[in-house]
N, C-alpha and C. Protein backbone atom coordinates (compact mmCIF):
# COMPACT_ATOMS: atom_id res chain seq x y z
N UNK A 1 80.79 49.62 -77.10
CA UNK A 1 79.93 50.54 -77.84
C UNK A 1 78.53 50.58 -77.21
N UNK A 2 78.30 51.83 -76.84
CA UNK A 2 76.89 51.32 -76.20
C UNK A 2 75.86 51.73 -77.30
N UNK A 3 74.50 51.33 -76.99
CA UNK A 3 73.52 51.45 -77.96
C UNK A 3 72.70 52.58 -78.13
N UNK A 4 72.06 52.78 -79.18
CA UNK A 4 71.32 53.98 -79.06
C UNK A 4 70.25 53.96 -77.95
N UNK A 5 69.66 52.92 -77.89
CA UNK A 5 68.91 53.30 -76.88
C UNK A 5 69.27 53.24 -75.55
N UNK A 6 70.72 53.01 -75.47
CA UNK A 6 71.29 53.01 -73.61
C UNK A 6 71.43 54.42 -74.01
N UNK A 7 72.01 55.07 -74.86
CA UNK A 7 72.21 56.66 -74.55
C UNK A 7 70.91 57.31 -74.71
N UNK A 8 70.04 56.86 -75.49
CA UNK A 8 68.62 57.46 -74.79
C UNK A 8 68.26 57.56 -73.28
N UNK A 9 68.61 56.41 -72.62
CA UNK A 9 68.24 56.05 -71.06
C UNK A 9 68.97 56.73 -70.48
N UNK A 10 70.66 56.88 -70.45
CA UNK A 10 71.21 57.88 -70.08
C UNK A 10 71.03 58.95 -70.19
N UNK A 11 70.56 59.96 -71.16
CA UNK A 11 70.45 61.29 -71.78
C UNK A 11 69.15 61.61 -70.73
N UNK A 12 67.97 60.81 -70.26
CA UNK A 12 66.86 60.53 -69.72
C UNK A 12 67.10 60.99 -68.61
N UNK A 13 67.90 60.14 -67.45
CA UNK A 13 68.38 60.47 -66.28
C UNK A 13 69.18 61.81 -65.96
N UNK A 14 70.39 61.62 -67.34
CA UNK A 14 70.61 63.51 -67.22
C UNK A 14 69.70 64.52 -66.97
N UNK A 15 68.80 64.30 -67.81
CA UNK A 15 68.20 65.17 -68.05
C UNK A 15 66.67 65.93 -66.94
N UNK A 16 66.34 64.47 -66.15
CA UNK A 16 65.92 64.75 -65.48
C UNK A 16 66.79 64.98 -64.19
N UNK A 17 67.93 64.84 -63.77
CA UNK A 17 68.67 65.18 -62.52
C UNK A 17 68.66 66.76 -62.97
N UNK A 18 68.84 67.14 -64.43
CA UNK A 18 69.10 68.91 -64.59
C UNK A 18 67.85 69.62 -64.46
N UNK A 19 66.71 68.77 -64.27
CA UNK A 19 65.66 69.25 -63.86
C UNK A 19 65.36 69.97 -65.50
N UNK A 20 65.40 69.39 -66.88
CA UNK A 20 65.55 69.59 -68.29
C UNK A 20 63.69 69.03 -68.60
N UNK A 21 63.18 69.48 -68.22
CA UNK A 21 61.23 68.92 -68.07
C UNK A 21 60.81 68.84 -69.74
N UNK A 22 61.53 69.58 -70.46
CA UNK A 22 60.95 68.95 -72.21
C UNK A 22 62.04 67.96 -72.67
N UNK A 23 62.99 67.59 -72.10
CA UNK A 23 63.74 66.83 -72.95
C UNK A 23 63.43 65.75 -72.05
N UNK A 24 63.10 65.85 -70.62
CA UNK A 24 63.01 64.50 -70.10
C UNK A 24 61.51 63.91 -70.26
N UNK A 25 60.49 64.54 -70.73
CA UNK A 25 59.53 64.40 -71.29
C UNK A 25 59.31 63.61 -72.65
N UNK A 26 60.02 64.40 -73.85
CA UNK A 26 60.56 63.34 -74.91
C UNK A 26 61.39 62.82 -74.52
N UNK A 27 61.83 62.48 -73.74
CA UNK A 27 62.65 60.83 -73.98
C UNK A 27 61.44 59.87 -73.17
N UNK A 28 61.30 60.19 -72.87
CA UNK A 28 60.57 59.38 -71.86
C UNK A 28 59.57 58.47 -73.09
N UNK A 29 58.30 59.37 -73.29
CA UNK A 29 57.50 59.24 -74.53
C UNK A 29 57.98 58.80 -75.59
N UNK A 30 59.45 58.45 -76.02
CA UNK A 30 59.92 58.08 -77.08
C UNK A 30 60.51 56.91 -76.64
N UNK A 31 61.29 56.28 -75.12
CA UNK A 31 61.71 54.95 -74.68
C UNK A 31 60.17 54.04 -74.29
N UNK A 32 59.29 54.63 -74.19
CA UNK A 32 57.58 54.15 -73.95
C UNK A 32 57.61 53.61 -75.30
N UNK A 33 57.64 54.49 -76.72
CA UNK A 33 57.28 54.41 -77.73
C UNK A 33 58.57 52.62 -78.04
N UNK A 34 59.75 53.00 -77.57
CA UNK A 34 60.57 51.87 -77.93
C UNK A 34 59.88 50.60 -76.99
N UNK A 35 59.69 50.59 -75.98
CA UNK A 35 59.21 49.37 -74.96
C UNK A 35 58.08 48.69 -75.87
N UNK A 36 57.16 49.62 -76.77
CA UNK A 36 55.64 48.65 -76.81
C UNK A 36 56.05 48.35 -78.08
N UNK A 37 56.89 48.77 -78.85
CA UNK A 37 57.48 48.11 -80.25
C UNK A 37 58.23 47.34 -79.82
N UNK A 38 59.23 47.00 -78.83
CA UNK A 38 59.95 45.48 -78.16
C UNK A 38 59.01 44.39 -77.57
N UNK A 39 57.57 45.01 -76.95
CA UNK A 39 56.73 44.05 -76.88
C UNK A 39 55.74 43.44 -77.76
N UNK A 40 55.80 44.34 -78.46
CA UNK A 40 54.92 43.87 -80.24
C UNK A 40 55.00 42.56 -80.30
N UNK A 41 54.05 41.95 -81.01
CA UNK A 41 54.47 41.04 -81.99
C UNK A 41 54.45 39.57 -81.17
N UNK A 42 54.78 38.31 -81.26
CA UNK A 42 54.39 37.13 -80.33
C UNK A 42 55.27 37.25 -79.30
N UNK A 43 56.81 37.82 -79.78
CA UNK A 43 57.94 37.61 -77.95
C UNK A 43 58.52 38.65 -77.97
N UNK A 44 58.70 39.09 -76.53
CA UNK A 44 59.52 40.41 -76.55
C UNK A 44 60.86 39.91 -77.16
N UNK A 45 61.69 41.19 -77.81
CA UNK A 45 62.62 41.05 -78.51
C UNK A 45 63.40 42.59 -78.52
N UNK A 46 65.12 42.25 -78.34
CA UNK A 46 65.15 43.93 -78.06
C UNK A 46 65.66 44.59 -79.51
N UNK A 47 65.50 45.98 -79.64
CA UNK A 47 65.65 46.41 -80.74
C UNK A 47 67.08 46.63 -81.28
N UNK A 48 67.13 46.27 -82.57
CA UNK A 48 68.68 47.07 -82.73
C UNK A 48 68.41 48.59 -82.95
N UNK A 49 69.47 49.08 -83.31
CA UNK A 49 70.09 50.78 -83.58
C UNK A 49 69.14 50.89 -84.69
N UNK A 50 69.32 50.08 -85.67
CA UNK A 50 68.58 50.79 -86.98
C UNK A 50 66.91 50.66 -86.56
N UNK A 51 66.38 49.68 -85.75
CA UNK A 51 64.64 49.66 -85.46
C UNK A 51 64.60 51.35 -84.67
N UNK A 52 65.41 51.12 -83.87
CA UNK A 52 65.31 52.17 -82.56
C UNK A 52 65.16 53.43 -83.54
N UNK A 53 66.54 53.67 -84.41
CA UNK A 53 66.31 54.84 -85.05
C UNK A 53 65.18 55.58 -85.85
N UNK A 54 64.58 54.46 -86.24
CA UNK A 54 63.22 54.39 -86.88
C UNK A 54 62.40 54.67 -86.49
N UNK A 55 62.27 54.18 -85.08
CA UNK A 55 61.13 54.85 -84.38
C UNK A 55 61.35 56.04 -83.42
N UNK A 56 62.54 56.40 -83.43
CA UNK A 56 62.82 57.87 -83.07
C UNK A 56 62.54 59.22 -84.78
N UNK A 57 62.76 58.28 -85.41
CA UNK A 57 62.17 59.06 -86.80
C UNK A 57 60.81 59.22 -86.88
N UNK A 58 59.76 58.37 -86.57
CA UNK A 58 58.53 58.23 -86.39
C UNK A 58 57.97 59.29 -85.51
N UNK A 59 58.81 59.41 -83.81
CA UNK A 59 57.90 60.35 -83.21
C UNK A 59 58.45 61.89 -83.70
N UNK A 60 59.86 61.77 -84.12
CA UNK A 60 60.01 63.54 -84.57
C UNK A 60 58.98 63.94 -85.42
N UNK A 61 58.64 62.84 -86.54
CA UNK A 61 57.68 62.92 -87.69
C UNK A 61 56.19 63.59 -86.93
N UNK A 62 55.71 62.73 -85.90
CA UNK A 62 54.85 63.05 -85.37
C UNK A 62 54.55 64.18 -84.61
N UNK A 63 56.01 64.81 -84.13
CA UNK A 63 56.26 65.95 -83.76
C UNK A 63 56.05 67.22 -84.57
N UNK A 64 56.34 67.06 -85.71
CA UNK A 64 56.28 67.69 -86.95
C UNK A 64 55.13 68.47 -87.59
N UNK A 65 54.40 66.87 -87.28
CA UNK A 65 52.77 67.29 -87.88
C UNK A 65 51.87 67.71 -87.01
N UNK A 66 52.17 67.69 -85.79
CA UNK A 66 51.48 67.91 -84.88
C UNK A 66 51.80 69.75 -84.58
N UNK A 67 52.65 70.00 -84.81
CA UNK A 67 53.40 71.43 -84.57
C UNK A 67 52.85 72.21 -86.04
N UNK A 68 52.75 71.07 -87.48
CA UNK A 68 52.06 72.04 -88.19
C UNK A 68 50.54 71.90 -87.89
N UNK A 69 49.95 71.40 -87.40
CA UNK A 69 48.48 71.21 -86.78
C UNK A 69 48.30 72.39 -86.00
N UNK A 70 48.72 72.66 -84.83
CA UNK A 70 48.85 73.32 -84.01
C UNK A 70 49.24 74.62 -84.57
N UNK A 71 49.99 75.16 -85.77
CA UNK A 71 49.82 76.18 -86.80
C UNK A 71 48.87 76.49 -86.92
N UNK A 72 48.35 75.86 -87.69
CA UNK A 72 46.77 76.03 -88.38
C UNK A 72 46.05 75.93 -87.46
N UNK A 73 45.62 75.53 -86.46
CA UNK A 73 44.69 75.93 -85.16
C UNK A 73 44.95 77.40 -84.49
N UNK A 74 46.05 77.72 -84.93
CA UNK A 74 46.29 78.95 -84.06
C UNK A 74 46.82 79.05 -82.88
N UNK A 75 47.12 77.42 -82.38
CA UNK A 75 48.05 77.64 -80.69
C UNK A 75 49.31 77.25 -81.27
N UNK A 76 49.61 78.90 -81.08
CA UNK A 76 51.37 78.68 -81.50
C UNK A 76 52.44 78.41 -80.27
N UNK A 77 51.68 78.33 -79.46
CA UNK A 77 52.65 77.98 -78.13
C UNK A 77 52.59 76.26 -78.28
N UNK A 78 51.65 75.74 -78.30
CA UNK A 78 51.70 74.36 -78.01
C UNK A 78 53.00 73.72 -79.73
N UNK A 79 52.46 74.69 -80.85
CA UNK A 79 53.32 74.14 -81.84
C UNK A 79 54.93 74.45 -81.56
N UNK A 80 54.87 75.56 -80.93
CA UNK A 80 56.29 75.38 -80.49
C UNK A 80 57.13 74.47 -79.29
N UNK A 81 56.16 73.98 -78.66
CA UNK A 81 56.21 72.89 -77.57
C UNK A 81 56.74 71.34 -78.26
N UNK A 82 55.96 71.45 -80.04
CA UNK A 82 56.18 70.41 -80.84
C UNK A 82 57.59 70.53 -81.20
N UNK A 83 57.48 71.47 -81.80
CA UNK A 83 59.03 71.92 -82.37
C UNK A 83 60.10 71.62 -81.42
N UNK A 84 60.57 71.92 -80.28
CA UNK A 84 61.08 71.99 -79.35
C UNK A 84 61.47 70.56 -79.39
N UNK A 85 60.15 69.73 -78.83
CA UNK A 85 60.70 68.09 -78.69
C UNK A 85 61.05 67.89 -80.32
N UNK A 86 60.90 68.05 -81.21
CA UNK A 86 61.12 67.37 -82.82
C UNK A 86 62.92 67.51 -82.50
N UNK A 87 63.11 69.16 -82.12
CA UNK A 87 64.97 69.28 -81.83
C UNK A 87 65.59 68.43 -80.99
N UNK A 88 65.04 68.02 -80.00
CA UNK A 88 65.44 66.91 -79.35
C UNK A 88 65.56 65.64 -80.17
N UNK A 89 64.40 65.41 -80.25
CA UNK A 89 64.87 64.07 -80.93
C UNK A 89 65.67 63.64 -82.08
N UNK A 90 65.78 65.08 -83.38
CA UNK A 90 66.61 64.93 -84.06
C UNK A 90 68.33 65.28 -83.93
N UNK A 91 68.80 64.88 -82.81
CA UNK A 91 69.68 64.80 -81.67
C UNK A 91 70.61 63.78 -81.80
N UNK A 92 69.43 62.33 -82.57
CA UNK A 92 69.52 61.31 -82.12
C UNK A 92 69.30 60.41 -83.79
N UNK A 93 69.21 61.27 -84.15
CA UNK A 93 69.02 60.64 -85.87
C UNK A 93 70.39 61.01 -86.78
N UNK A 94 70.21 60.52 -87.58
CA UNK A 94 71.16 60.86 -88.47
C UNK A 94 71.22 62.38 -89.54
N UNK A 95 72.35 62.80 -89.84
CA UNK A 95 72.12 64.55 -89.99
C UNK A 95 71.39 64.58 -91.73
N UNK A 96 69.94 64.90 -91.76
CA UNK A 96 69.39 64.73 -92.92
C UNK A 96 70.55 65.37 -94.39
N UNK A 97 69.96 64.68 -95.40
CA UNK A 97 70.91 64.78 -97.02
C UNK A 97 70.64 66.26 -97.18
N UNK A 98 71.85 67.12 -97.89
CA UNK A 98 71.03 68.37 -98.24
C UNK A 98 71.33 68.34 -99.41
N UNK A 99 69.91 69.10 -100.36
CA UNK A 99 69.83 68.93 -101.78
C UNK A 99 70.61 68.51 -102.44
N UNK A 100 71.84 69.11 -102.59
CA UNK A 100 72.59 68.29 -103.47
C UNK A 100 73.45 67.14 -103.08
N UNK A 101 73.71 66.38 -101.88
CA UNK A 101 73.66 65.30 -101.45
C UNK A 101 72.52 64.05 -102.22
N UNK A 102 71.64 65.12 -101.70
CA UNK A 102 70.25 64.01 -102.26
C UNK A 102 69.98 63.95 -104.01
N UNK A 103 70.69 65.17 -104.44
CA UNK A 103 70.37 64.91 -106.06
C UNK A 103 71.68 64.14 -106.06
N UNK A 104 72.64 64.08 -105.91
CA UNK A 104 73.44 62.90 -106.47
C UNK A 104 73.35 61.57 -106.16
N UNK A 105 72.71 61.19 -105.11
CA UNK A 105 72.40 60.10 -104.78
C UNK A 105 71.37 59.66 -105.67
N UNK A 106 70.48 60.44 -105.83
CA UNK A 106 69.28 60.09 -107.09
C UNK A 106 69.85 59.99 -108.47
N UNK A 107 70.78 60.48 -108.63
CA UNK A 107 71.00 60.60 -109.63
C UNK A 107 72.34 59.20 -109.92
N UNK A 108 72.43 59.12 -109.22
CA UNK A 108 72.84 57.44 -109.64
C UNK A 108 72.09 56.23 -109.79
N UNK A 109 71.33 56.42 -108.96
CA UNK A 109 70.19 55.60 -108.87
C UNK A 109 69.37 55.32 -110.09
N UNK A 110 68.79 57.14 -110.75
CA UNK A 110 68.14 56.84 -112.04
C UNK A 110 68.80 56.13 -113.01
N UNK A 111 70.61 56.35 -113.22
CA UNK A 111 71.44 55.71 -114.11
C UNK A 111 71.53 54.33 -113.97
N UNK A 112 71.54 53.85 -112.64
CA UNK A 112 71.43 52.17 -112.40
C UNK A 112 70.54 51.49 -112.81
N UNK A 113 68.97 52.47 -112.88
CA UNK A 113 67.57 51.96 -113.18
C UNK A 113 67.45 51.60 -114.62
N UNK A 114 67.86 52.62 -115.26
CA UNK A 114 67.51 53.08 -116.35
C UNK A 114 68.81 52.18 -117.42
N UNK A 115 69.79 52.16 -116.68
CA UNK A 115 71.29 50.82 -117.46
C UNK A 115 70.14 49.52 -117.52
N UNK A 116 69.50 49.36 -116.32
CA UNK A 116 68.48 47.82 -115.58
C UNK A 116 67.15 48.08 -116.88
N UNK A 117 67.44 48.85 -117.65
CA UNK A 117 66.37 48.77 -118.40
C UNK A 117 64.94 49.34 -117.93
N UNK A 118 65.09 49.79 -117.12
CA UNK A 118 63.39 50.34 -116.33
C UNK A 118 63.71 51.75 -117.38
N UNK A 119 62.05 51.94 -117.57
CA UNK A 119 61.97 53.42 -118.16
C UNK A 119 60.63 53.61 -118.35
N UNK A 120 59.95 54.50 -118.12
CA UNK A 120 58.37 54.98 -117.94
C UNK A 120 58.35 54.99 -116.67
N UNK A 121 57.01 55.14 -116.63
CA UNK A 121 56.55 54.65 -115.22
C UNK A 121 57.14 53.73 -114.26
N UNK A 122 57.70 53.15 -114.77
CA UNK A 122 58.06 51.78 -113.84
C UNK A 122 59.57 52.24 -113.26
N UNK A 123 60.25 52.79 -114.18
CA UNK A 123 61.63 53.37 -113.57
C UNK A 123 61.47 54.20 -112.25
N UNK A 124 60.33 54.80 -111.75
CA UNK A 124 60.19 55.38 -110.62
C UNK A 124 60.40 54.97 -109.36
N UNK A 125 59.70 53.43 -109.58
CA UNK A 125 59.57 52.38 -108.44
C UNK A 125 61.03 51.39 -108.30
N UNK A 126 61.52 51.56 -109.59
CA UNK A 126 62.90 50.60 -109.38
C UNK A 126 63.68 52.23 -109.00
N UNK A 127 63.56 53.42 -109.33
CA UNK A 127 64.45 54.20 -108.73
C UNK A 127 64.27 54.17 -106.91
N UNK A 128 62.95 54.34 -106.74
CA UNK A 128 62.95 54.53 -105.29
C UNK A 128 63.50 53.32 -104.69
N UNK A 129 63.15 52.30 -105.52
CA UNK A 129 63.61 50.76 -104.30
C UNK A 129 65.09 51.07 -104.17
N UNK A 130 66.09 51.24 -105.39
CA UNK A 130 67.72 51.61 -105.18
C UNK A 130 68.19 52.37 -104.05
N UNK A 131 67.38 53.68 -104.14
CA UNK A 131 67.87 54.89 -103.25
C UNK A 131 66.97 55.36 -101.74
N UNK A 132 65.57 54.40 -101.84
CA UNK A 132 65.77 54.30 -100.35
C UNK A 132 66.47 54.02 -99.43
N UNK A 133 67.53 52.77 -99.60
CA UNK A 133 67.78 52.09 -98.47
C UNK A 133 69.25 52.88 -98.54
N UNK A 134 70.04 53.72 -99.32
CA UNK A 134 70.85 54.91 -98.92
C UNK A 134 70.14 56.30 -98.64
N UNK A 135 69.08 56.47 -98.69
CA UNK A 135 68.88 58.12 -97.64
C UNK A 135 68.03 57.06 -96.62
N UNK A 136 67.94 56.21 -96.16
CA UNK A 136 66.83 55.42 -94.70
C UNK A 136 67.42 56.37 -93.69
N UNK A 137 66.12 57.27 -93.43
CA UNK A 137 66.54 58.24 -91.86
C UNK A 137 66.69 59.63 -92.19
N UNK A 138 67.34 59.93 -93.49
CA UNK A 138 67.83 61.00 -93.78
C UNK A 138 67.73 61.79 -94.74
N UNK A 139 66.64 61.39 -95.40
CA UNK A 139 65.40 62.40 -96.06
C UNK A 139 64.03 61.77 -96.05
N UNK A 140 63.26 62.86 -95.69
CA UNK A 140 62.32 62.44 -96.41
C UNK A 140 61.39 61.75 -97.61
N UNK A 141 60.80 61.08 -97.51
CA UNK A 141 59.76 60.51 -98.82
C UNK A 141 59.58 61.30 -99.40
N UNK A 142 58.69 62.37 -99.22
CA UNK A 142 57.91 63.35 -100.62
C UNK A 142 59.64 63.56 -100.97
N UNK A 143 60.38 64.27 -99.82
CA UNK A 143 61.55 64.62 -100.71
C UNK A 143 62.06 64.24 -102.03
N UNK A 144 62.50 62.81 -101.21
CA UNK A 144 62.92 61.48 -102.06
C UNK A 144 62.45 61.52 -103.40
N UNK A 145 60.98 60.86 -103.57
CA UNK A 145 60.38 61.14 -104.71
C UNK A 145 59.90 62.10 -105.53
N UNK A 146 59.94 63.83 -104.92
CA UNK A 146 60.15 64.31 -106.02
C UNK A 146 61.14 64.70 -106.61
N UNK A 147 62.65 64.32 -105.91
CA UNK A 147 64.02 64.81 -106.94
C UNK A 147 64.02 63.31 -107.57
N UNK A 148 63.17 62.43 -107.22
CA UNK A 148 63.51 61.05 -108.39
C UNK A 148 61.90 61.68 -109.97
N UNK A 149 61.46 62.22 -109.11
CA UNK A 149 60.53 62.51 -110.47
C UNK A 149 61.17 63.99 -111.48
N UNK A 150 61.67 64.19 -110.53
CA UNK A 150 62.84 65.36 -111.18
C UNK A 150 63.38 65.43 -112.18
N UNK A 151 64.33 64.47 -111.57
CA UNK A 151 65.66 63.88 -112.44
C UNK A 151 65.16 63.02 -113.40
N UNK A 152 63.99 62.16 -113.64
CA UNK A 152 63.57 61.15 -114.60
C UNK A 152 62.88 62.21 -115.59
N UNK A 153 62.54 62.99 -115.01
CA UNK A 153 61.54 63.77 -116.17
C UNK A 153 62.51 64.71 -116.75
N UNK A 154 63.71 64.82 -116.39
CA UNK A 154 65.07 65.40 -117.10
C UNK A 154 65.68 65.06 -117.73
């Protein structure tokens, strides 16, 4: 089985033998981004699949905001330059929840919370702790929390 980040390194070399200059660009900037998070910290250490994925979630994210930045400035070429690498990299992530994926997943979650006795305010935080670690990668936060403020206020 090879790892996500050997098929990053591979996809890399493809991509630059096809002479592919935005995809071999993000990868590049995104195996950089993996190297100084393996050197982090007191000893180098190599990443598993789920760190790696994380921080391939991180630069699409960054891709994201930077492309809506670049909106609102008015250079719509460079935001589409963002966009472009964000498709790349979400290549390499897992295929995000769609709504109603994500409301049923919440919606077990509130029932687990709420059986656990949480209710007010506090059921929010025991909902999110449940149902983060089933959408990790594959929705968003604001998402996340507003179909959990949704469904609680339902």
């Amino acid at each position: 089985m090879t790892t996500l980040k050997a098929k990053l390194k591979d996809d890399l070399t493809a991509a630059i033998k096809a002479r592919d200059e935005l995809r071999s660009a993000t990868l590049r900037l995104t195996l950089t981004a993996l190297q100084k998070e393996e050197v982090a910290g007191t000893e180098a250490r190599e990443l598993s699949d789920g760190e790696v994925e994380k921080i391939v979630a991180r630069e699409a994210k960054k891709r994201r905001e930077a492309a809506e930045a670049f909106d609102k400035g008015g250079r719509a070429e460079q935001a589409e330059r963002e966009r472009a690498e964000g498709e790349v990299l979400a290549e390499y992530l897992p295929k995000p929840l769609t709504d109603d994926e994500l409301e049923s997943l919440v919606a077990a979650a509130v029932a687990e919370a709420t059986g656990a006795g949480a209710e007010g305010p506090k059921a929010m935080g025991a909902v999110m702790k449940i149902v983060n670690p089933k959408v990790a990668g594959r929705a968003d936060g604001g998402r996340v929390a507003a179909m959990v403020k949704k469904l609680l206020a339902g």
